[in-house]
N, C-alpha and C. Protein backbone atom coordinates (compact mmCIF):
# COMPACT_ATOMS: atom_id res chain seq x y z
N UNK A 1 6.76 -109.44 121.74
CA UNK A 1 7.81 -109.67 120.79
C UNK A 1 8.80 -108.54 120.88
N UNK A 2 9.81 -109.16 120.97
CA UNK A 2 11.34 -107.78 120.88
C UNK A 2 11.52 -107.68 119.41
N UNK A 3 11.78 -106.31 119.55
CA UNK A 3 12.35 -106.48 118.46
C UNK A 3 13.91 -105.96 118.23
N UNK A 4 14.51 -107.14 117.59
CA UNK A 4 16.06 -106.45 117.29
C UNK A 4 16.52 -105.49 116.68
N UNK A 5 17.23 -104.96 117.08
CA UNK A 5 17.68 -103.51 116.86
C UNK A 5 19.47 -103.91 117.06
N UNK A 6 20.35 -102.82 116.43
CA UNK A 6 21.69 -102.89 115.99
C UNK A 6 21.87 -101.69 116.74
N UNK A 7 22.80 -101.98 117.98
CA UNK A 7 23.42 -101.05 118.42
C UNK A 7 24.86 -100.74 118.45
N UNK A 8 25.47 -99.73 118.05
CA UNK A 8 26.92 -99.36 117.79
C UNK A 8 27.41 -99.52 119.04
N UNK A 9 28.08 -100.76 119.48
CA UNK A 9 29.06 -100.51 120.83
C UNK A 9 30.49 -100.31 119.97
N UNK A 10 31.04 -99.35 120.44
CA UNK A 10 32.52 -98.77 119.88
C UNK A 10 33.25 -100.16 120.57
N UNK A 11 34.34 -100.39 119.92
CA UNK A 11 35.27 -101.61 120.77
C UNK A 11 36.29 -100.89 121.64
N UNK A 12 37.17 -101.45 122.56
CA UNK A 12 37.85 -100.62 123.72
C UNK A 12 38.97 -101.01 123.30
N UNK A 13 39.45 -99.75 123.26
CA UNK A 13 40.81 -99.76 122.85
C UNK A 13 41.08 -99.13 121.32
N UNK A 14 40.52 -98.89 120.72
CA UNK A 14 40.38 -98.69 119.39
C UNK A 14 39.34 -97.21 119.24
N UNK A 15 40.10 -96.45 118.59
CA UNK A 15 39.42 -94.76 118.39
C UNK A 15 38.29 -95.15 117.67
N UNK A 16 37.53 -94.53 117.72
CA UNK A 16 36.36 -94.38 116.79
C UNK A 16 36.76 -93.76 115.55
N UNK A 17 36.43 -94.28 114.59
CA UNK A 17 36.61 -94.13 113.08
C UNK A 17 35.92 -92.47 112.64
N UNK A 18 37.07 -92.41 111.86
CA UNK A 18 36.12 -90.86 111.55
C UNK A 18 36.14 -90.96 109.94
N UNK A 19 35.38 -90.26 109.24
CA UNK A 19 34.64 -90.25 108.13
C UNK A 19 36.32 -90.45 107.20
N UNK A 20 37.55 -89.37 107.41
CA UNK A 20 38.68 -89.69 106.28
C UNK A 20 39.04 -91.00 106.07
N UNK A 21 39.31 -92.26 106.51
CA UNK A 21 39.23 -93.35 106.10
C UNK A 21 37.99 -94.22 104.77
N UNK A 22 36.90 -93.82 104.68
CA UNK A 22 36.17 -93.90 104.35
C UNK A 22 35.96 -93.85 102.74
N UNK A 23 36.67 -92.19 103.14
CA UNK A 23 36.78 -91.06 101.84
C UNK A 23 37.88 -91.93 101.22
N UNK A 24 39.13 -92.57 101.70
CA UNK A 24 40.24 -93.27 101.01
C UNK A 24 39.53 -94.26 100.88
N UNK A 25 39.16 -95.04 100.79
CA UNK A 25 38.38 -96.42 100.46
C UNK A 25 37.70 -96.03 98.97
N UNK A 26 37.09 -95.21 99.28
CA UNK A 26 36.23 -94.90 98.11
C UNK A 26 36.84 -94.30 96.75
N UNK A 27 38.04 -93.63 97.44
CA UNK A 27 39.02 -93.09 96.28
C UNK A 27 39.55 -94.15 95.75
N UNK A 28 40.68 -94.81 96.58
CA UNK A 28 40.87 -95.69 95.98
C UNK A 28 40.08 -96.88 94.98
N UNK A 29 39.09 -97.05 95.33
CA UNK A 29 38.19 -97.71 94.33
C UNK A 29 38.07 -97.17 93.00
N UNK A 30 37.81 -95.72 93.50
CA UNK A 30 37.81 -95.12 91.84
C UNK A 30 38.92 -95.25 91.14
N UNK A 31 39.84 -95.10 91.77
CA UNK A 31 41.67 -95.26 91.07
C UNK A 31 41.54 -96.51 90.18
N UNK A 32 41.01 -97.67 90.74
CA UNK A 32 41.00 -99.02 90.24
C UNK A 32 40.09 -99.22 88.82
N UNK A 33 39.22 -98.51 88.92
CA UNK A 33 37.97 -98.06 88.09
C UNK A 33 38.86 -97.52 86.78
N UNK A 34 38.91 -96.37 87.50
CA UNK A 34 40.01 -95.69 85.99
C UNK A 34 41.20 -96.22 85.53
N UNK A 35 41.99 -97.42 85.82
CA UNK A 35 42.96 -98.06 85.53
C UNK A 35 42.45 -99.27 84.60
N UNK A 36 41.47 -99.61 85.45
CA UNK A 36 40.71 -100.27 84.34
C UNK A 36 40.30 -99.91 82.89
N UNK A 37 39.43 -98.79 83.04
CA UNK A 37 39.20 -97.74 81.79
C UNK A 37 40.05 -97.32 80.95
N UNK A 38 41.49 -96.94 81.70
CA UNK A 38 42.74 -96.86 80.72
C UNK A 38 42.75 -97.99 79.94
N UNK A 39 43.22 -99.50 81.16
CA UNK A 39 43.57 -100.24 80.18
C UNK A 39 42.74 -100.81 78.99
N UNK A 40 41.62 -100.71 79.10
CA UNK A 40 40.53 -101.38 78.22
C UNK A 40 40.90 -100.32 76.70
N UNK A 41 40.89 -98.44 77.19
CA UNK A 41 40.95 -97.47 76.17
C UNK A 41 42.20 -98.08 75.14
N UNK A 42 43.15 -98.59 76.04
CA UNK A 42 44.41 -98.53 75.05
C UNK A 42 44.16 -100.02 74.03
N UNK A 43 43.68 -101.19 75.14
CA UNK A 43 43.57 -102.08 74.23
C UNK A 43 42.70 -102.66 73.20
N UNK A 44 41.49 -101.62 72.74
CA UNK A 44 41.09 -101.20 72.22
C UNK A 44 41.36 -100.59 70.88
N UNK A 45 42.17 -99.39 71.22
CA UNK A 45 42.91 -98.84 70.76
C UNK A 45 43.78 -99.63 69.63
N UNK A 46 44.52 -100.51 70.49
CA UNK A 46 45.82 -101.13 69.69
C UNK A 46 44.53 -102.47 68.89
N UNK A 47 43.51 -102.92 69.42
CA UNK A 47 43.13 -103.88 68.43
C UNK A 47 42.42 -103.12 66.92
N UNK A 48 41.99 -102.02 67.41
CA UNK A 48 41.59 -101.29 65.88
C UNK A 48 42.67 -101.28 64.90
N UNK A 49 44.07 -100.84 65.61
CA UNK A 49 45.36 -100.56 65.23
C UNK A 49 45.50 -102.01 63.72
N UNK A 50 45.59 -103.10 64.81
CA UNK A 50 46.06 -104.30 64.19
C UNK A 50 44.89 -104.75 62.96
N UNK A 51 43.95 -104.33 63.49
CA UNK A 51 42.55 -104.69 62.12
C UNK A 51 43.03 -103.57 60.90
N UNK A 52 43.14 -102.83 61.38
CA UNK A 52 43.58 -101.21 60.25
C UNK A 52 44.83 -101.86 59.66
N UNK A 53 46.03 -102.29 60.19
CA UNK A 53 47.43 -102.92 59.85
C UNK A 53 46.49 -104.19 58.46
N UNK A 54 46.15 -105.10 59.47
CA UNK A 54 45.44 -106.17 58.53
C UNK A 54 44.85 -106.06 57.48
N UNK A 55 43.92 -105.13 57.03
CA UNK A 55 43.02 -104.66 55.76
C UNK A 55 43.54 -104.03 55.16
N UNK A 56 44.39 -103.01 55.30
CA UNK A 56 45.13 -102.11 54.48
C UNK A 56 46.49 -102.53 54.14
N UNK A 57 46.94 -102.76 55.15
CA UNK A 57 48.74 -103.30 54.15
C UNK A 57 49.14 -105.20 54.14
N UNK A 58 48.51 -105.15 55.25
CA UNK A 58 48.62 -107.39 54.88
C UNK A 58 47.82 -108.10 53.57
N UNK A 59 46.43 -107.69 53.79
CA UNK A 59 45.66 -107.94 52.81
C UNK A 59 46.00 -107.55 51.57
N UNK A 60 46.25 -106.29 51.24
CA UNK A 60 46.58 -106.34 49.78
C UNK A 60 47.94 -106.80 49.51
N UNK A 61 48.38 -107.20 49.86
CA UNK A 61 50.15 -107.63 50.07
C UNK A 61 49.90 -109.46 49.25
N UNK A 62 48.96 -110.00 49.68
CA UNK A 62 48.34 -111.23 50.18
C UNK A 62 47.64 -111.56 48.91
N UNK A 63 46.80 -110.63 48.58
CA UNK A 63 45.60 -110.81 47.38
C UNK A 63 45.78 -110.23 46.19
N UNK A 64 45.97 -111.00 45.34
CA UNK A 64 46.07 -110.03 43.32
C UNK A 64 44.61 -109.78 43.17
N UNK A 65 44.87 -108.16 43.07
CA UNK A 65 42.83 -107.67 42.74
C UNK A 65 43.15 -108.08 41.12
N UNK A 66 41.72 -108.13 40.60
CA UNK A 66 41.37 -108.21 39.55
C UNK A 66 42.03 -107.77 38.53
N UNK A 67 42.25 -106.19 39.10
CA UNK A 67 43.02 -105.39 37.77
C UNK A 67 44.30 -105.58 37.18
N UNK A 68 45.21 -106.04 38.08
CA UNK A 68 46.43 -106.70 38.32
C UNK A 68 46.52 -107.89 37.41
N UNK A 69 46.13 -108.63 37.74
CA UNK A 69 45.15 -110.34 36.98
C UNK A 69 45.04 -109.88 35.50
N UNK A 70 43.91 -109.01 35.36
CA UNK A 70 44.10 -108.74 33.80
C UNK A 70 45.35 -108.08 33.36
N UNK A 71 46.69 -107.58 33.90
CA UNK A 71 47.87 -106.43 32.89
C UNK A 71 48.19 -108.10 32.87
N UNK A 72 49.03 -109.04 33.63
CA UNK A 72 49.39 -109.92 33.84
C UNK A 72 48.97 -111.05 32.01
N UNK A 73 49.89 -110.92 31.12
CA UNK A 73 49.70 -111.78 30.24
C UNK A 73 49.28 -113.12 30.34
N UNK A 74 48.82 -113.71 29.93
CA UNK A 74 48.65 -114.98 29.95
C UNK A 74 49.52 -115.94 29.58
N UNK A 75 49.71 -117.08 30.46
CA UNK A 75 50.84 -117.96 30.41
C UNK A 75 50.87 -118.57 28.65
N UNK A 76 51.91 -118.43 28.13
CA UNK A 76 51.77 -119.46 26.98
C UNK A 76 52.87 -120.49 27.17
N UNK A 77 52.11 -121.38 26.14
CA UNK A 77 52.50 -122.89 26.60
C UNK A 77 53.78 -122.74 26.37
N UNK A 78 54.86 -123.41 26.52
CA UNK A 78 55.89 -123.78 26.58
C UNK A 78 56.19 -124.32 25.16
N UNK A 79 55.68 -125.05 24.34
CA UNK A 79 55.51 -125.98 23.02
C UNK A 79 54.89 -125.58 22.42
N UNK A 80 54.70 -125.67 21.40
CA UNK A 80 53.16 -125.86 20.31
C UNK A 80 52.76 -127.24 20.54
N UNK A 81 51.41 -127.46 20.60
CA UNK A 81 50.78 -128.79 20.97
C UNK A 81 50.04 -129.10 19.94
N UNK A 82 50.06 -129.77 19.11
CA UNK A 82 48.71 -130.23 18.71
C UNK A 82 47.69 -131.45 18.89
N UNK A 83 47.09 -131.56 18.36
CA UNK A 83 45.73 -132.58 19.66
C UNK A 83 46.50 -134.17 18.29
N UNK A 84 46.66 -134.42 19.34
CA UNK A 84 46.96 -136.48 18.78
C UNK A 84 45.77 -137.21 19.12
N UNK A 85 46.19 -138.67 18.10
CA UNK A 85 45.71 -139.63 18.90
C UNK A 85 44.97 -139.65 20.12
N UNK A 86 44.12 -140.32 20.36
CA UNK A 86 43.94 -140.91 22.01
C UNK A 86 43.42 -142.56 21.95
N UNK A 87 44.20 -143.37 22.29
CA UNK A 87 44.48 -144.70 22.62
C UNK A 87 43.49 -144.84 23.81
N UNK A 88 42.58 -145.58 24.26
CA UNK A 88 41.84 -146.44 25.45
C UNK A 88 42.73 -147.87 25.50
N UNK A 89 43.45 -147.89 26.85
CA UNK A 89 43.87 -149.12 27.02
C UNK A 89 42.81 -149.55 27.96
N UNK A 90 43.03 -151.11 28.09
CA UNK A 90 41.93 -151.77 28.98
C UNK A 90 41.65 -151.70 30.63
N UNK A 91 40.34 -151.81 30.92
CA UNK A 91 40.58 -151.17 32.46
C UNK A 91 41.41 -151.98 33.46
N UNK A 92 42.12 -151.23 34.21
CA UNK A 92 42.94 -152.54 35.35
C UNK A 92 42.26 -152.43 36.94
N UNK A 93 42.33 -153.59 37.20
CA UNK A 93 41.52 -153.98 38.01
C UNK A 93 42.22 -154.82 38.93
N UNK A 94 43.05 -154.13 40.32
CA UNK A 94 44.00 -154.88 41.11
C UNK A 94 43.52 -154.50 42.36
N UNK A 95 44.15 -155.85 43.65
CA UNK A 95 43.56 -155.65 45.02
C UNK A 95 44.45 -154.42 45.10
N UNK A 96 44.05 -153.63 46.00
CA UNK A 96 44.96 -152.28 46.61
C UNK A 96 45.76 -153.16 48.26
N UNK A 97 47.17 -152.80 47.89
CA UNK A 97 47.62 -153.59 49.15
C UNK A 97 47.62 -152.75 50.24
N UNK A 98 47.60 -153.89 51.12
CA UNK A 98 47.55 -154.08 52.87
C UNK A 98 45.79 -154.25 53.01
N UNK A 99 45.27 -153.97 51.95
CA UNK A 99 43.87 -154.67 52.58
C UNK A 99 43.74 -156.45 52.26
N UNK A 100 44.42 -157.07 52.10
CA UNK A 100 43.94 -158.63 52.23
C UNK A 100 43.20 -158.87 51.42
N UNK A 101 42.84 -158.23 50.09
CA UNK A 101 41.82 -158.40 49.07
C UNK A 101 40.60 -157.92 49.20
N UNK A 102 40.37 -157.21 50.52
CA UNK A 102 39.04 -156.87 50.40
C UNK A 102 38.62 -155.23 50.20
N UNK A 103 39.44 -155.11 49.33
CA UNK A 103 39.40 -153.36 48.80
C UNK A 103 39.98 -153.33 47.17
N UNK A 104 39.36 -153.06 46.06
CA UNK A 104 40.15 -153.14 44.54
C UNK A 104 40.33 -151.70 44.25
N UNK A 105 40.71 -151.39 43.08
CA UNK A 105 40.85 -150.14 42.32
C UNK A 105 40.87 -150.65 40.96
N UNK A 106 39.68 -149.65 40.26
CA UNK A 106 39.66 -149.95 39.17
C UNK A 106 39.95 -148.47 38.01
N UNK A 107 40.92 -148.85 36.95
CA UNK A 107 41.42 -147.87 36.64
C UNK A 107 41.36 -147.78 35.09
N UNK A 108 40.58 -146.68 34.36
CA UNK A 108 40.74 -146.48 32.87
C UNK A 108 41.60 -145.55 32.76
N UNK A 109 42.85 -146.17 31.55
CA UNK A 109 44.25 -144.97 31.57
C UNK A 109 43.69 -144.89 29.49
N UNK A 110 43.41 -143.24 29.41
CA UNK A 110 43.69 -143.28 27.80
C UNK A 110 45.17 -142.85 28.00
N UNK A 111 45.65 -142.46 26.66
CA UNK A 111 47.08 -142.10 26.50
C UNK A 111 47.02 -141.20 24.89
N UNK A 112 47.58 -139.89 25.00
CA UNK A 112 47.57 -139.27 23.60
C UNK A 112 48.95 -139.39 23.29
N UNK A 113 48.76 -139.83 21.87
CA UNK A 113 50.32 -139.69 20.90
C UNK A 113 50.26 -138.86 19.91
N UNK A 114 51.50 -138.12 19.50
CA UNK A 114 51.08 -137.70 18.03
C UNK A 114 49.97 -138.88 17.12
N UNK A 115 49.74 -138.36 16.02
CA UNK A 115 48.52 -139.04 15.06
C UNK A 115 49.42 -139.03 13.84
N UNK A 116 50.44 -139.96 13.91
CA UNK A 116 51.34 -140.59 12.79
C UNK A 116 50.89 -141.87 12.30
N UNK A 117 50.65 -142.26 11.99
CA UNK A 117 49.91 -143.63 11.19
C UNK A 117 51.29 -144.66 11.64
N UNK A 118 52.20 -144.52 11.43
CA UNK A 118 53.75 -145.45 11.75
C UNK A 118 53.44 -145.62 13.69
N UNK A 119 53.37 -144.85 14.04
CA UNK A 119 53.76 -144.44 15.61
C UNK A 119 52.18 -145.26 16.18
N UNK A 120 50.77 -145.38 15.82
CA UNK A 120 49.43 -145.04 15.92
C UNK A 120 49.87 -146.74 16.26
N UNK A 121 49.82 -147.53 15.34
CA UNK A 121 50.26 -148.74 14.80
C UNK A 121 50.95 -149.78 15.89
N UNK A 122 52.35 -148.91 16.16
CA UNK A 122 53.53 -149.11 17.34
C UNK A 122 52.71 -149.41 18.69
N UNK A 123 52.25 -148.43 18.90
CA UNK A 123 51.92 -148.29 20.23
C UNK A 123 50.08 -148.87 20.22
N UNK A 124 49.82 -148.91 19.43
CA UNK A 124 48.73 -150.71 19.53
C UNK A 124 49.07 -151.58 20.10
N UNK A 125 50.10 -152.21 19.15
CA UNK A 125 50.71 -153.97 19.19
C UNK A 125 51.84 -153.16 20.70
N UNK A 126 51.61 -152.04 21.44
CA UNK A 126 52.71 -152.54 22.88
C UNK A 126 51.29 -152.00 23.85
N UNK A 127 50.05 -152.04 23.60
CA UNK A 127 48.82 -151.80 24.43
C UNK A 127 49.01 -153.22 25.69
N UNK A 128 49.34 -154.20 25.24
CA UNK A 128 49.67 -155.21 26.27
C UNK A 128 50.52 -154.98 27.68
N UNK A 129 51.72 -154.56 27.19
CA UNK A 129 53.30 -154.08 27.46
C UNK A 129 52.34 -152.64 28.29
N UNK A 130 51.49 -151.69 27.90
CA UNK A 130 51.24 -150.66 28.36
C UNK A 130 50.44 -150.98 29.92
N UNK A 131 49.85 -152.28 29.84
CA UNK A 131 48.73 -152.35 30.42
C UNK A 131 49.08 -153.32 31.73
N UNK A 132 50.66 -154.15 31.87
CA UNK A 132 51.39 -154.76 32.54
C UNK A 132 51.95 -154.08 33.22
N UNK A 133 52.15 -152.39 32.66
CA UNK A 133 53.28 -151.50 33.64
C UNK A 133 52.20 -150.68 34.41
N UNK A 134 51.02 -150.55 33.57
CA UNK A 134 49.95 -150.48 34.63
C UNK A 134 49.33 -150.73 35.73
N UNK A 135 49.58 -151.77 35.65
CA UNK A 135 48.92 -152.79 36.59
C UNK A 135 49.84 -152.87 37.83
N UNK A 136 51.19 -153.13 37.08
CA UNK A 136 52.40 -152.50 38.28
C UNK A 136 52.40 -151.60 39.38
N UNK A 137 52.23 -150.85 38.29
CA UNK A 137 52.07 -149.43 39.27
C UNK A 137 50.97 -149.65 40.34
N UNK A 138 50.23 -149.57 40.15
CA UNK A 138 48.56 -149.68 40.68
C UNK A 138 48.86 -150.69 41.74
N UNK A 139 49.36 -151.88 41.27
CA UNK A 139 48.78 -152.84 42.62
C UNK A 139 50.24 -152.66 44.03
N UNK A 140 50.82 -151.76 44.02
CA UNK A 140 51.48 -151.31 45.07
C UNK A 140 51.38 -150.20 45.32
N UNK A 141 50.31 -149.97 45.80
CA UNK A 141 49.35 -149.07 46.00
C UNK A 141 48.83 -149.05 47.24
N UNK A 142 49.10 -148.51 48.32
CA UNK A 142 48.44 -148.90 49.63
C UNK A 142 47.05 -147.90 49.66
N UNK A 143 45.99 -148.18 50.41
CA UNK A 143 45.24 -147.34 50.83
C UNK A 143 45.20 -146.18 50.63
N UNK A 144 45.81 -145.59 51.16
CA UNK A 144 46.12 -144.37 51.74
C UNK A 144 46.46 -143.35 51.12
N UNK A 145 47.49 -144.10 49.90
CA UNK A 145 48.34 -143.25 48.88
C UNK A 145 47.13 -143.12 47.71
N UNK A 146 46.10 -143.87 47.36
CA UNK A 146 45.14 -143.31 46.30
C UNK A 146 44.11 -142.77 46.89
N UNK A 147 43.79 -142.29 48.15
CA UNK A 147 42.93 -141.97 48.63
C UNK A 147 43.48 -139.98 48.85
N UNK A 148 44.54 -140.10 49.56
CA UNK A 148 45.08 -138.92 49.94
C UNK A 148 44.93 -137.80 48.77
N UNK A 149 44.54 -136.37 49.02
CA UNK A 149 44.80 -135.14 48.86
C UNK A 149 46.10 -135.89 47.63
N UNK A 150 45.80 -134.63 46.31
CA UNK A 150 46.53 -135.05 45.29
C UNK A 150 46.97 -136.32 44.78
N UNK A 151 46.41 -137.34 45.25
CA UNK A 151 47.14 -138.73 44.93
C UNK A 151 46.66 -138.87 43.58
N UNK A 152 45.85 -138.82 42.87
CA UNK A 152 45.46 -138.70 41.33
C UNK A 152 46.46 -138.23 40.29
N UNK A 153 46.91 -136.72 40.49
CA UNK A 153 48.12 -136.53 40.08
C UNK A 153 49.27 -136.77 40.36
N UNK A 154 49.43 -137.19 41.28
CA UNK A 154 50.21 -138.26 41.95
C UNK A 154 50.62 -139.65 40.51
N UNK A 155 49.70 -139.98 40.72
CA UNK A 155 49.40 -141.11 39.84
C UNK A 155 49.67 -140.99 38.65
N UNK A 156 49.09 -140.15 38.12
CA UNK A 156 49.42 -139.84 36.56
C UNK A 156 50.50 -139.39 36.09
N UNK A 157 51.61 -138.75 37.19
CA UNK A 157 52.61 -138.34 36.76
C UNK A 157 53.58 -139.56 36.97
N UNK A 158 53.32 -140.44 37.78
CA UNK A 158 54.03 -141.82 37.77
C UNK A 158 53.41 -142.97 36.54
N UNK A 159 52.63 -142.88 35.96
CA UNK A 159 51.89 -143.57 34.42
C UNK A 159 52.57 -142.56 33.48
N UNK A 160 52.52 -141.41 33.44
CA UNK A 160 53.41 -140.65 31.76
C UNK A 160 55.05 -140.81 32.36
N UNK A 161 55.49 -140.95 33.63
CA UNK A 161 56.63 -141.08 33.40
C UNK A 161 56.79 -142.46 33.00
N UNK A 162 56.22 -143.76 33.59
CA UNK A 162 56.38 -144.81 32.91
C UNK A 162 56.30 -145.22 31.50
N UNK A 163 55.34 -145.01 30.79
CA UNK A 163 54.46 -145.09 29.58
C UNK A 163 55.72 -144.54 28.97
N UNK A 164 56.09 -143.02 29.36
CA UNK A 164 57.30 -142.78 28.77
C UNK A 164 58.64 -143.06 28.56
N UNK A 165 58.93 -143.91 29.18
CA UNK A 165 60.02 -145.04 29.46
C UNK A 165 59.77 -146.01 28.09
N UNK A 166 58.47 -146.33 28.21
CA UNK A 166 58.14 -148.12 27.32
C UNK A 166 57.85 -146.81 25.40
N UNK A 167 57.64 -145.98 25.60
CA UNK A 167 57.18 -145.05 24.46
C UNK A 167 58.30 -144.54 24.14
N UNK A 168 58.98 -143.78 24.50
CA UNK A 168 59.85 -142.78 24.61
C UNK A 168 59.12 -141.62 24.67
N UNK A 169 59.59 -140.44 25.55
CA UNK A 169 58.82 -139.39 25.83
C UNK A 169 58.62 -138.22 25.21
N UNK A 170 59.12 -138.28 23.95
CA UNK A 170 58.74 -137.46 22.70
C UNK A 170 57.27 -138.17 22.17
N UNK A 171 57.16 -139.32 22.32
CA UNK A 171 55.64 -139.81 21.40
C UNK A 171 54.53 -139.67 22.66
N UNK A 172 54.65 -139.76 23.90
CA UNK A 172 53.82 -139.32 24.43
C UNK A 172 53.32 -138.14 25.04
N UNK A 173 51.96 -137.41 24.64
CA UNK A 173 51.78 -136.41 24.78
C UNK A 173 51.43 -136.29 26.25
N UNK A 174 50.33 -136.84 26.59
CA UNK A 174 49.64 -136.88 27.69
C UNK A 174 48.52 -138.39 28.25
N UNK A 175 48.11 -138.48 29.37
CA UNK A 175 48.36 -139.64 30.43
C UNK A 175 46.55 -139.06 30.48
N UNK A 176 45.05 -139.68 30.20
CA UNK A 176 44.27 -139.56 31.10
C UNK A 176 43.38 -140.33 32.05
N UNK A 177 43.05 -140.16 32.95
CA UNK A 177 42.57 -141.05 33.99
C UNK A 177 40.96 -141.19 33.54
N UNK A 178 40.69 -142.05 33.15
CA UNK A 178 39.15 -141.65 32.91
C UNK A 178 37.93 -142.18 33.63
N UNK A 179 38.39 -143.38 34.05
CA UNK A 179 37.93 -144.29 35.09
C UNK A 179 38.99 -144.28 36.79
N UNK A 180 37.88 -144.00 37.63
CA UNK A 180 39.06 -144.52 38.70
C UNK A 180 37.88 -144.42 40.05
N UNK A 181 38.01 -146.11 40.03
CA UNK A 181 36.91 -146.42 41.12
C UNK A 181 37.35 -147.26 42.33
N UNK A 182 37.02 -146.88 43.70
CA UNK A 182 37.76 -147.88 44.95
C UNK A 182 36.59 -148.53 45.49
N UNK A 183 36.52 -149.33 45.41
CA UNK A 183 35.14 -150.48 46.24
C UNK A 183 35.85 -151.04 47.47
């Protein structure tokens, strides 16, 4: 059995290599090394930068601490309110359109009035009249619009503006949803 062995034939024409080439190879590598190391040091650097920027001057810029919250008075109402009436009109119960009937909404609206015995009376005998503009509202109603993010208040602010139309909007105080079911 031979065994192979690696012998250096120099090529012709071409000097034999001497060790300074070598030494540049290797330098240069390190050059690349430490350019690297720079760039990593700096960007590094600048991401601490931007976390330090973020926690200290964005964040509190952004967030009311606690202590703040309490000097901060408390909102007062706009009116004096006092608690009225509350009326239950009857539940309404309409297809929701673009489904073809096979989707309803069912809806309990109370309604607060002042608690005048004259006014209490009034707005009884128009519970009919209340419950027609209801129903209005409601059954053009697509999908989408009682389903969606805020559509509730949505809703209720389109029932006290109505209600307040058929009432006048001095007798009505407030609009509540108490029932509201989609099958």
């Amino acid at each position: 059995m031979a065994q192979d062995a690696e012998i250096d034939i120099p090529e012709i024409g071409k000097p034999e290599s001497s060790g300074g080439e070598e030494k540049k190879a290797s330098a240069a590598g390190g050059g690349k090394l430490k350019a690297i190391a720079i760039q990593a040091g700096i960007f590094m650097a600048l991401t601490g930068a931007a976390f330090g920027v973020n926690l200290y001057v964005l964040k509190p810029m952004l967030v009311v601490s606690g202590k703040e919250q309490a000097k901060e008075p408390p909102a007062k109402p706009k009116t004096e309110r006092h608690a009225g009436k509350i009326l239950l009109l009857d539940p309404a119960i309409v297809n929701i359109a673009g489904t073809n009937g096979r989707r309803y909404l069912k809806v309990t609206v109370q309604i607060e009035i002042p608690e005048e015995e004259k006014l209490v009376k009034e707005v009884e005998a128009r519970k009919p009249l209340l419950s027609d503009r209801l129903i209005q509202i409601l059954a053009r109603k697509p999908l989408e619009e009682v389903t969606s993010a805020g559509s509730l208040e949505i809703l209720k602010r389109q029932i006290a503006d109505q209600f307040g139309k058929e009432l006048g909007a001095d007798r009505l105080q407030d609009v509540y949803l108490t029932e509201f079911v989609i099958q």
